[in-house]
PDB file of N, CA and C in Angstrom:
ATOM      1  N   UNK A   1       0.833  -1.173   0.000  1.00  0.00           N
ATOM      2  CA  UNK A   1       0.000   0.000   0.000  1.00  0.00           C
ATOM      3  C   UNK A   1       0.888   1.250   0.000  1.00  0.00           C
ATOM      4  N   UNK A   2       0.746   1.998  -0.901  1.00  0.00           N
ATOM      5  CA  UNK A   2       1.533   3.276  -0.874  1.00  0.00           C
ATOM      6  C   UNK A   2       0.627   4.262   0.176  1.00  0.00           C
ATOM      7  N   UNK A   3       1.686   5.235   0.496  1.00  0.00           N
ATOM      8  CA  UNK A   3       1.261   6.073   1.709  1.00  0.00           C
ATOM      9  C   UNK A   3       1.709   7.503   1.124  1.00  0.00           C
ATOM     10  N   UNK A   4       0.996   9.110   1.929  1.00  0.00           N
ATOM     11  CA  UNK A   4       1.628   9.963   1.452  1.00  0.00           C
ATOM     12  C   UNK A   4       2.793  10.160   1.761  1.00  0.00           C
ATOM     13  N   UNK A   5       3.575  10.956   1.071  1.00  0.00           N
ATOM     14  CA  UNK A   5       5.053  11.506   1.744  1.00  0.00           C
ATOM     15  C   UNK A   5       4.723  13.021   1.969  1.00  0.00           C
ATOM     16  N   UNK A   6       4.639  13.156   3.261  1.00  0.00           N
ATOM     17  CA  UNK A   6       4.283  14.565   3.672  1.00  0.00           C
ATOM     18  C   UNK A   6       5.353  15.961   3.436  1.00  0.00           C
ATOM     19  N   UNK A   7       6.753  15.247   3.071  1.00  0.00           N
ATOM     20  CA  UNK A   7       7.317  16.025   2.544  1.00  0.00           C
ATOM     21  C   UNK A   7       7.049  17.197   1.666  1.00  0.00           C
ATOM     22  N   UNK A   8       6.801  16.197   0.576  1.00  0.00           N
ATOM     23  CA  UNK A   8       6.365  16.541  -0.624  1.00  0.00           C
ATOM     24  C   UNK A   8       4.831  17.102  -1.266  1.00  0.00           C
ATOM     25  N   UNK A   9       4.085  16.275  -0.289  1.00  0.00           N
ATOM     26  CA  UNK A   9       2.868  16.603  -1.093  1.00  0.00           C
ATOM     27  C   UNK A   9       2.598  17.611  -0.752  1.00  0.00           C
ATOM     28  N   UNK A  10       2.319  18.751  -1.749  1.00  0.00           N
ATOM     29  CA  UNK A  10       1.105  20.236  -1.863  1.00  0.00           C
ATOM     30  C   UNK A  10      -0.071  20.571  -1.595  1.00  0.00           C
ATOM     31  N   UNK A  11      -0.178  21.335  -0.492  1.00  0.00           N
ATOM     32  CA  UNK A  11      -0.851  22.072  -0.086  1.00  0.00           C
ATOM     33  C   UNK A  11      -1.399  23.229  -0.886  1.00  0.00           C
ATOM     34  N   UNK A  12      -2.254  23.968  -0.628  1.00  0.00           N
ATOM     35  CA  UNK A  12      -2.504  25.090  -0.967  1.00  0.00           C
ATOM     36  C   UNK A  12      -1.196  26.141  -1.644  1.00  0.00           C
ATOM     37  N   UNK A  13      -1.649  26.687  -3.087  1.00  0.00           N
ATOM     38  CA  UNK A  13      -0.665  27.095  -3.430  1.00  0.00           C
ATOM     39  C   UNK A  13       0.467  26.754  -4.001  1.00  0.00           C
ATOM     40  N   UNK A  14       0.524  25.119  -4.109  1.00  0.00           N
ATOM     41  CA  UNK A  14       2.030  24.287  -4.549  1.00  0.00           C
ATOM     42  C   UNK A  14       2.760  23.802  -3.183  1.00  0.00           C
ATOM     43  N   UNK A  15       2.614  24.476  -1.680  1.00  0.00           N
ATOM     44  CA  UNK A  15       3.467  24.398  -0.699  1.00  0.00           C
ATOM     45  C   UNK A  15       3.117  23.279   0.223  1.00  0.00           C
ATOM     46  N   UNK A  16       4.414  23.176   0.887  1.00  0.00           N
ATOM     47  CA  UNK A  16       4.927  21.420   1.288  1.00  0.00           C
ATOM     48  C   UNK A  16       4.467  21.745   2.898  1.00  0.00           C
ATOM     49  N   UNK A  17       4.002  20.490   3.442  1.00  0.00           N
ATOM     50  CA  UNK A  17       3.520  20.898   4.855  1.00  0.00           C
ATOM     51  C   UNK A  17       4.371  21.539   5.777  1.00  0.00           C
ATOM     52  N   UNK A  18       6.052  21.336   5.655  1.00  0.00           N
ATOM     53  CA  UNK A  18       6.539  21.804   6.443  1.00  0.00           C
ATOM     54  C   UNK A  18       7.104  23.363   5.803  1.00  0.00           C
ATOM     55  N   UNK A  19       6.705  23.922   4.537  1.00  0.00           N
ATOM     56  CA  UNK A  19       6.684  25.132   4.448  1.00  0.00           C
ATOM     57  C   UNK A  19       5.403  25.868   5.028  1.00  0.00           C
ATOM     58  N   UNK A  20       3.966  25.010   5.375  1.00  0.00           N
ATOM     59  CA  UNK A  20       3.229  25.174   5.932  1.00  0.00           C
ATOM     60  C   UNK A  20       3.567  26.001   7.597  1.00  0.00           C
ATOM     61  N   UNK A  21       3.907  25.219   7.710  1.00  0.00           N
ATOM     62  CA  UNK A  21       4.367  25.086   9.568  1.00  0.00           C
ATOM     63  C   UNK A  21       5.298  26.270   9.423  1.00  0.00           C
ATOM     64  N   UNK A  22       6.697  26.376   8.791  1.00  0.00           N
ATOM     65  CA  UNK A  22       7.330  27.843   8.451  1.00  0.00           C
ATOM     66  C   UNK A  22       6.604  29.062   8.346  1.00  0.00           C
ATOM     67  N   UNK A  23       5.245  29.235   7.558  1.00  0.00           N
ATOM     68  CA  UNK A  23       4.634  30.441   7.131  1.00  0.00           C
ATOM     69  C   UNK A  23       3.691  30.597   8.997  1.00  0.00           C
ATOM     70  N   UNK A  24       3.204  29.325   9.726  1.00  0.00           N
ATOM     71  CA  UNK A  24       2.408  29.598  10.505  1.00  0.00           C
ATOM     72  C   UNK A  24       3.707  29.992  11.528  1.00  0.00           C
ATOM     73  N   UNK A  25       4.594  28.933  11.931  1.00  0.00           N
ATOM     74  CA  UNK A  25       5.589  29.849  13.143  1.00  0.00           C
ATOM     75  C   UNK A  25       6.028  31.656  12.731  1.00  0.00           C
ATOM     76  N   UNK A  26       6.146  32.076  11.538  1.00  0.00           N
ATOM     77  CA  UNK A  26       6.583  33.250  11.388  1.00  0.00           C
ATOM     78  C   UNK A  26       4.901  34.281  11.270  1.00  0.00           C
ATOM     79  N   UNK A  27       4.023  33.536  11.563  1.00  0.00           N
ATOM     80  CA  UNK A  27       2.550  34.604  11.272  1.00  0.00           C
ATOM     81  C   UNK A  27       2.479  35.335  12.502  1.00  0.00           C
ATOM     82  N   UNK A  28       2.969  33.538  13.777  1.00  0.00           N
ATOM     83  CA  UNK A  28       2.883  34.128  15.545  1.00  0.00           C
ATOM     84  C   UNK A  28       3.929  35.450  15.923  1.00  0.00           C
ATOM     85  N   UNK A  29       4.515  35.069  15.260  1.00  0.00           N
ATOM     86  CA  UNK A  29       5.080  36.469  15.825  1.00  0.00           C
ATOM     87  C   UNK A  29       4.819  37.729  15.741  1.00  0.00           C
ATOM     88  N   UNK A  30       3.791  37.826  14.419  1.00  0.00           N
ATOM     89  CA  UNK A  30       3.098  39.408  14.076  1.00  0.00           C
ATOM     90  C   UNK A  30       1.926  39.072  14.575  1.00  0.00           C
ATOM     91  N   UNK A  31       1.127  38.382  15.239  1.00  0.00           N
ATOM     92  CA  UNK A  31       0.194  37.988  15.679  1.00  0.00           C
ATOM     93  C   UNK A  31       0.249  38.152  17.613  1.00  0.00           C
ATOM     94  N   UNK A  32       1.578  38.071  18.075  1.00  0.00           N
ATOM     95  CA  UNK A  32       1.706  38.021  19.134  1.00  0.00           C
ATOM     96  C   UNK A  32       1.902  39.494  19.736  1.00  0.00           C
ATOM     97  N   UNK A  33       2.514  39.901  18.965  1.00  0.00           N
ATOM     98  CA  UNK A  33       2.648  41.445  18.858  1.00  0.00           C
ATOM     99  C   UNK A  33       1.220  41.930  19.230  1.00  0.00           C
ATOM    100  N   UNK A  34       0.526  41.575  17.848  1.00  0.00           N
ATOM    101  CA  UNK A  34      -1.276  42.100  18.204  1.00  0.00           C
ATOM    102  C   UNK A  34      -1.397  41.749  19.301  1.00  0.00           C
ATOM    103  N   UNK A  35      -1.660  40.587  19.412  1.00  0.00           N
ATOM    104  CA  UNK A  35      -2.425  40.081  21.195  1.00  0.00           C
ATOM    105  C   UNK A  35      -1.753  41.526  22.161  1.00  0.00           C
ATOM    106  N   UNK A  36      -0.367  41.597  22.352  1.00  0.00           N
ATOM    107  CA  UNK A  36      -0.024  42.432  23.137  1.00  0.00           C
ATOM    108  C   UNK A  36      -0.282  43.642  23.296  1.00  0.00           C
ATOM    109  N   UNK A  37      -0.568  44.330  21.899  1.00  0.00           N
ATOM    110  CA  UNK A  37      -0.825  45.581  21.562  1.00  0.00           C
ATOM    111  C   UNK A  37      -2.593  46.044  22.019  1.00  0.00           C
ATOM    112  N   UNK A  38      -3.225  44.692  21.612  1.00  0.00           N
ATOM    113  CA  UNK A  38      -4.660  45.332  21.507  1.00  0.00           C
ATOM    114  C   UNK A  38      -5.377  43.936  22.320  1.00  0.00           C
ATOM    115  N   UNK A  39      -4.678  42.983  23.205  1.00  0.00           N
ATOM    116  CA  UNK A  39      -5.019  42.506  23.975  1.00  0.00           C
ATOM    117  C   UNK A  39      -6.113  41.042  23.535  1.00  0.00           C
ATOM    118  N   UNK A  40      -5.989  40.867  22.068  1.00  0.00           N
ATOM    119  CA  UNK A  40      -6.829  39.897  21.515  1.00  0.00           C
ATOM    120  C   UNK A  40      -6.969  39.998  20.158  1.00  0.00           C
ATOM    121  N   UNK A  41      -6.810  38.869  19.182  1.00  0.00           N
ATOM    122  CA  UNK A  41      -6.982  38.480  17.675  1.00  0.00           C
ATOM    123  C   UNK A  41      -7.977  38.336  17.283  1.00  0.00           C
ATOM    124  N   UNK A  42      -9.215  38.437  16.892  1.00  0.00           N
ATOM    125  CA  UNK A  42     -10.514  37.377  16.027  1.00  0.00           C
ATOM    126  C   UNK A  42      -9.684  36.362  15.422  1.00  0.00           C
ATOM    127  N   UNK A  43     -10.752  35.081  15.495  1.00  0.00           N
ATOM    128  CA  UNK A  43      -9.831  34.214  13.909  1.00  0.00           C
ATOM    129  C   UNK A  43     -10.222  34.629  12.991  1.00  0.00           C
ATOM    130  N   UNK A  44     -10.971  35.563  12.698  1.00  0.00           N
ATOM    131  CA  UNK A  44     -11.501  36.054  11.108  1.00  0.00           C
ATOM    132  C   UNK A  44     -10.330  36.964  10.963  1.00  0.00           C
ATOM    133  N   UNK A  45      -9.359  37.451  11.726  1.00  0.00           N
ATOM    134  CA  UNK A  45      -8.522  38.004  11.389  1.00  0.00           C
ATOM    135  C   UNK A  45      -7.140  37.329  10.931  1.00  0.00           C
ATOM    136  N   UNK A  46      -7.328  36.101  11.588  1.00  0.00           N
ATOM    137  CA  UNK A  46      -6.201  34.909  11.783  1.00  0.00           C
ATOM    138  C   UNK A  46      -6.283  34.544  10.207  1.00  0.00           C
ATOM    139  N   UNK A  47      -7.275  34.037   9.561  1.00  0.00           N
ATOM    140  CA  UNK A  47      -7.658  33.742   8.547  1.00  0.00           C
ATOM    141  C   UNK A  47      -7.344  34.537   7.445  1.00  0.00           C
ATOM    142  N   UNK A  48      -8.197  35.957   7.936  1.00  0.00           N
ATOM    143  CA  UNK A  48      -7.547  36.360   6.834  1.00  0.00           C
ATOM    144  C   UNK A  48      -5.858  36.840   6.429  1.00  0.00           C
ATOM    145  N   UNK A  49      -5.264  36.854   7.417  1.00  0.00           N
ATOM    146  CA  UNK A  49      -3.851  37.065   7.088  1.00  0.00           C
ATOM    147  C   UNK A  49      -3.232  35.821   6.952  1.00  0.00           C
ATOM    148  N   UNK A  50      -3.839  34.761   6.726  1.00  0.00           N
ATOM    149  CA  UNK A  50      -2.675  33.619   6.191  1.00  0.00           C
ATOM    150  C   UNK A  50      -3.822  33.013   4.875  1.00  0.00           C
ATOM    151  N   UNK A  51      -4.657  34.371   4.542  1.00  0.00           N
ATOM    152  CA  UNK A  51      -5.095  33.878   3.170  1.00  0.00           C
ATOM    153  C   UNK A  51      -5.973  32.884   3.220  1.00  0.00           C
ATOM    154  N   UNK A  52      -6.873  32.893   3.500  1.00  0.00           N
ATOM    155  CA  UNK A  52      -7.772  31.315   4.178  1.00  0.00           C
ATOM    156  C   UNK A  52      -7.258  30.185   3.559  1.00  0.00           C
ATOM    157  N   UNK A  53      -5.828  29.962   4.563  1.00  0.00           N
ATOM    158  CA  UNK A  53      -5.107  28.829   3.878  1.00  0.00           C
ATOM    159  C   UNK A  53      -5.701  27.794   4.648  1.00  0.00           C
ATOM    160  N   UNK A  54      -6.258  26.702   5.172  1.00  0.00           N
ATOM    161  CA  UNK A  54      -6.643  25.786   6.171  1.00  0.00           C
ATOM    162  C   UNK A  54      -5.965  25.322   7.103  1.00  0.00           C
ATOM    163  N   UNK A  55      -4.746  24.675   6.416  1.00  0.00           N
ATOM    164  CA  UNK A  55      -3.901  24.035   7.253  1.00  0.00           C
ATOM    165  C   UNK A  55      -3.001  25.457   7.923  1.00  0.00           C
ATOM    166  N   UNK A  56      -2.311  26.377   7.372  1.00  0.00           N
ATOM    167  CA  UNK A  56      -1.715  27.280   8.201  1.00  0.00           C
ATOM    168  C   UNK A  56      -2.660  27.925   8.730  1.00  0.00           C
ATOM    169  N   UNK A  57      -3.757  27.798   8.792  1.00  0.00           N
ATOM    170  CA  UNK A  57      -4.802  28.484  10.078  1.00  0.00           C
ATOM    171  C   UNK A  57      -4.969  27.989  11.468  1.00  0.00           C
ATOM    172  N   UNK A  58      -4.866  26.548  10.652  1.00  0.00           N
ATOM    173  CA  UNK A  58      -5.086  25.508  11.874  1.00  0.00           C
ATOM    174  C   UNK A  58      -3.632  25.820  12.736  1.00  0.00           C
ATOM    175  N   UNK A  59      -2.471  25.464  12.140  1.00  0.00           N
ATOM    176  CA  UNK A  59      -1.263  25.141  12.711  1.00  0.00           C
ATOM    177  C   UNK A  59      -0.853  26.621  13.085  1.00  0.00           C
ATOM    178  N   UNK A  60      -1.356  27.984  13.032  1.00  0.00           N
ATOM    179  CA  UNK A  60      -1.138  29.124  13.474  1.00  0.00           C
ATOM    180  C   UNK A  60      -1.588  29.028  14.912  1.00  0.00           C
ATOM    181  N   UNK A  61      -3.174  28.594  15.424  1.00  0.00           N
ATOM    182  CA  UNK A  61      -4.053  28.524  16.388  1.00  0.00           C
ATOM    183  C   UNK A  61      -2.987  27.238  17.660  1.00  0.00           C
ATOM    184  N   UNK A  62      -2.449  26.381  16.688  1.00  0.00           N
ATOM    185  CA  UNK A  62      -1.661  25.181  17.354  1.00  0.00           C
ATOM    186  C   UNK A  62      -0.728  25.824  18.363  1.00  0.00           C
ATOM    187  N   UNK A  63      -0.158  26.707  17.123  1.00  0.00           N
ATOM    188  CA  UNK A  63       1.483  27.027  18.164  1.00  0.00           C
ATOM    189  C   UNK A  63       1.068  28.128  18.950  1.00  0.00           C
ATOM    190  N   UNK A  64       0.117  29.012  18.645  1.00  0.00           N
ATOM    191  CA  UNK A  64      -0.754  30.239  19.759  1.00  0.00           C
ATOM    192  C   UNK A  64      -0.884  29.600  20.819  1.00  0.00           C
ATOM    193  N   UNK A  65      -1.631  28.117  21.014  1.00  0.00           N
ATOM    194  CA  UNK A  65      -1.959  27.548  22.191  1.00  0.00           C
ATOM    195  C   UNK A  65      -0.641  27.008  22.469  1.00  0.00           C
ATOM    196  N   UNK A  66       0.181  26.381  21.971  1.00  0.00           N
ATOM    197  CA  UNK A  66       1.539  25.811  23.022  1.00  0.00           C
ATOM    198  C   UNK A  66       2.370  26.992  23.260  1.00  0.00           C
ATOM    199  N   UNK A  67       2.521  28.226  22.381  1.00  0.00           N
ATOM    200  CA  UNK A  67       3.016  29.171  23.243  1.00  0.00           C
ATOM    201  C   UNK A  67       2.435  30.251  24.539  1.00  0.00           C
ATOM    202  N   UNK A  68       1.386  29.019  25.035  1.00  0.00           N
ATOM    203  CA  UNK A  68       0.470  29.765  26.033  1.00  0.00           C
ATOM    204  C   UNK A  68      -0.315  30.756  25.548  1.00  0.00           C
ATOM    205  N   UNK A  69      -1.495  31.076  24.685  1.00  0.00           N
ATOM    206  CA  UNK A  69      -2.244  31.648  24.701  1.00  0.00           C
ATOM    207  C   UNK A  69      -3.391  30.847  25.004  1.00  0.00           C
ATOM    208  N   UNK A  70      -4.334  31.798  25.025  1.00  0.00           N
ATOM    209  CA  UNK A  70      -6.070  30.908  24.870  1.00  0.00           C
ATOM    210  C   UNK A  70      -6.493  31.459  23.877  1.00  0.00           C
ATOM    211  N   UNK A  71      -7.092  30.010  23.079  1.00  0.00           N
ATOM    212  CA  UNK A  71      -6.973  30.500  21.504  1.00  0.00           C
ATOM    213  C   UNK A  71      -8.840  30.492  21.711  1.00  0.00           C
ATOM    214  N   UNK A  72      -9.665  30.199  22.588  1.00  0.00           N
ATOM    215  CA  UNK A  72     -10.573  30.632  22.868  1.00  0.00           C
ATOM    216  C   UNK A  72     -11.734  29.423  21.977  1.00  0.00           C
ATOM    217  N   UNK A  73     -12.599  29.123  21.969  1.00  0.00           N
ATOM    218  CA  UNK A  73     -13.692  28.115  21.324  1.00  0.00           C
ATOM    219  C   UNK A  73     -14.668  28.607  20.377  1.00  0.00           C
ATOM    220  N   UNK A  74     -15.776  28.018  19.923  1.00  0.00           N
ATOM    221  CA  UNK A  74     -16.546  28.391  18.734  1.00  0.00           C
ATOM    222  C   UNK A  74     -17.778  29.604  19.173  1.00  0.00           C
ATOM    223  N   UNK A  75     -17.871  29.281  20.309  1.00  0.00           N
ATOM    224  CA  UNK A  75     -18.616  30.292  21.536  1.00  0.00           C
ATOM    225  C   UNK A  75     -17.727  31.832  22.001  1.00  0.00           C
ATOM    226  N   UNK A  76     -16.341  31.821  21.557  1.00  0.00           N
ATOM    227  CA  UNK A  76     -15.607  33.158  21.739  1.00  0.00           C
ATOM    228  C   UNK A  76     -14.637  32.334  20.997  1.00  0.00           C
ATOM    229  N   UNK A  77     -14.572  32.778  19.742  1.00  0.00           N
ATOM    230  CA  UNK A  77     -13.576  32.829  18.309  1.00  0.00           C
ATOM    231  C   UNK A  77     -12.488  34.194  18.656  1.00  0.00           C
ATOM    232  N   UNK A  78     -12.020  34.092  19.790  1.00  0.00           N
ATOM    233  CA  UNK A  78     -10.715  35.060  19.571  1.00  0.00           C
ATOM    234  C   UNK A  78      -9.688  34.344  20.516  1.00  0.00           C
ATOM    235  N   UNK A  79      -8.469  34.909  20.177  1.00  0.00           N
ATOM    236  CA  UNK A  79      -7.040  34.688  20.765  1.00  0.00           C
ATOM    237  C   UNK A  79      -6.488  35.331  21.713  1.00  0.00           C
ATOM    238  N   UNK A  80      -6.258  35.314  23.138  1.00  0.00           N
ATOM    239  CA  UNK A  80      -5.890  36.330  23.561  1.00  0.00           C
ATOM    240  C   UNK A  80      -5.171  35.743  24.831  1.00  0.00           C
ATOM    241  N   UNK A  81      -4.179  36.316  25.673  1.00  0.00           N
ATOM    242  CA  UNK A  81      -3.448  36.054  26.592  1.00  0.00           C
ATOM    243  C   UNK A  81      -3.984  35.310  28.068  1.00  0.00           C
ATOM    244  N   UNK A  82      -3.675  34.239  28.709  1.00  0.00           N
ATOM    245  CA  UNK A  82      -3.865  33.500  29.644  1.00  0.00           C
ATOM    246  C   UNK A  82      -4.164  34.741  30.797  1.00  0.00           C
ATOM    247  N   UNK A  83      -5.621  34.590  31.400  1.00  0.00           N
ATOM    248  CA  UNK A  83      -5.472  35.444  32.226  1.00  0.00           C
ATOM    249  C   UNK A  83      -5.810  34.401  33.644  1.00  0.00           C
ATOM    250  N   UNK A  84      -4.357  34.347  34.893  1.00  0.00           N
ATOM    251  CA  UNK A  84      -4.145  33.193  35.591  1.00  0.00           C
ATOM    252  C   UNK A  84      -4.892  34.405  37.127  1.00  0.00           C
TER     253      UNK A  84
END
């Protein structure tokens, strides 16, 4: 049975999953900025700055939450800083 090679296979645009994951680690950082600046993201904003790509939307929201944010649920669709 052949399997994919995730290397290689294309995504949105021609691009390889782990150029995927590249475009989403470099989005958090202009994204983190926001959170700080104005205290919270929409994902309609998330979205639209990575082009309603799917997978770098998803994997943007991924690394937001392991770099400690609360990326928030379908009931409050925004991103914004852990308040402990």
């Amino acid at each position: 049975m052949d399997s994919c090679d995730v290397r290689t296979r294309a995504y949105k645009n021609g691009k390889t999953f782990d150029q995927c994951k590249e475009i989403a680690e470099s989005m958090n950082v202009q994204l983190k900025k926001q959170i700080e600046e104005h205290g919270k993201v929409l994902w309609n904003e998330i979205l639209s700055k990575v082009d309603h790509d799917e997978l770098v939307y998803k994997l943007t929201l991924k690394y937001l939450r392991r770099d400690g944010y609360d990326i928030g649920n379908s009931q409050i669709p925004e991103v914004k800083k852990f308040t402990h």
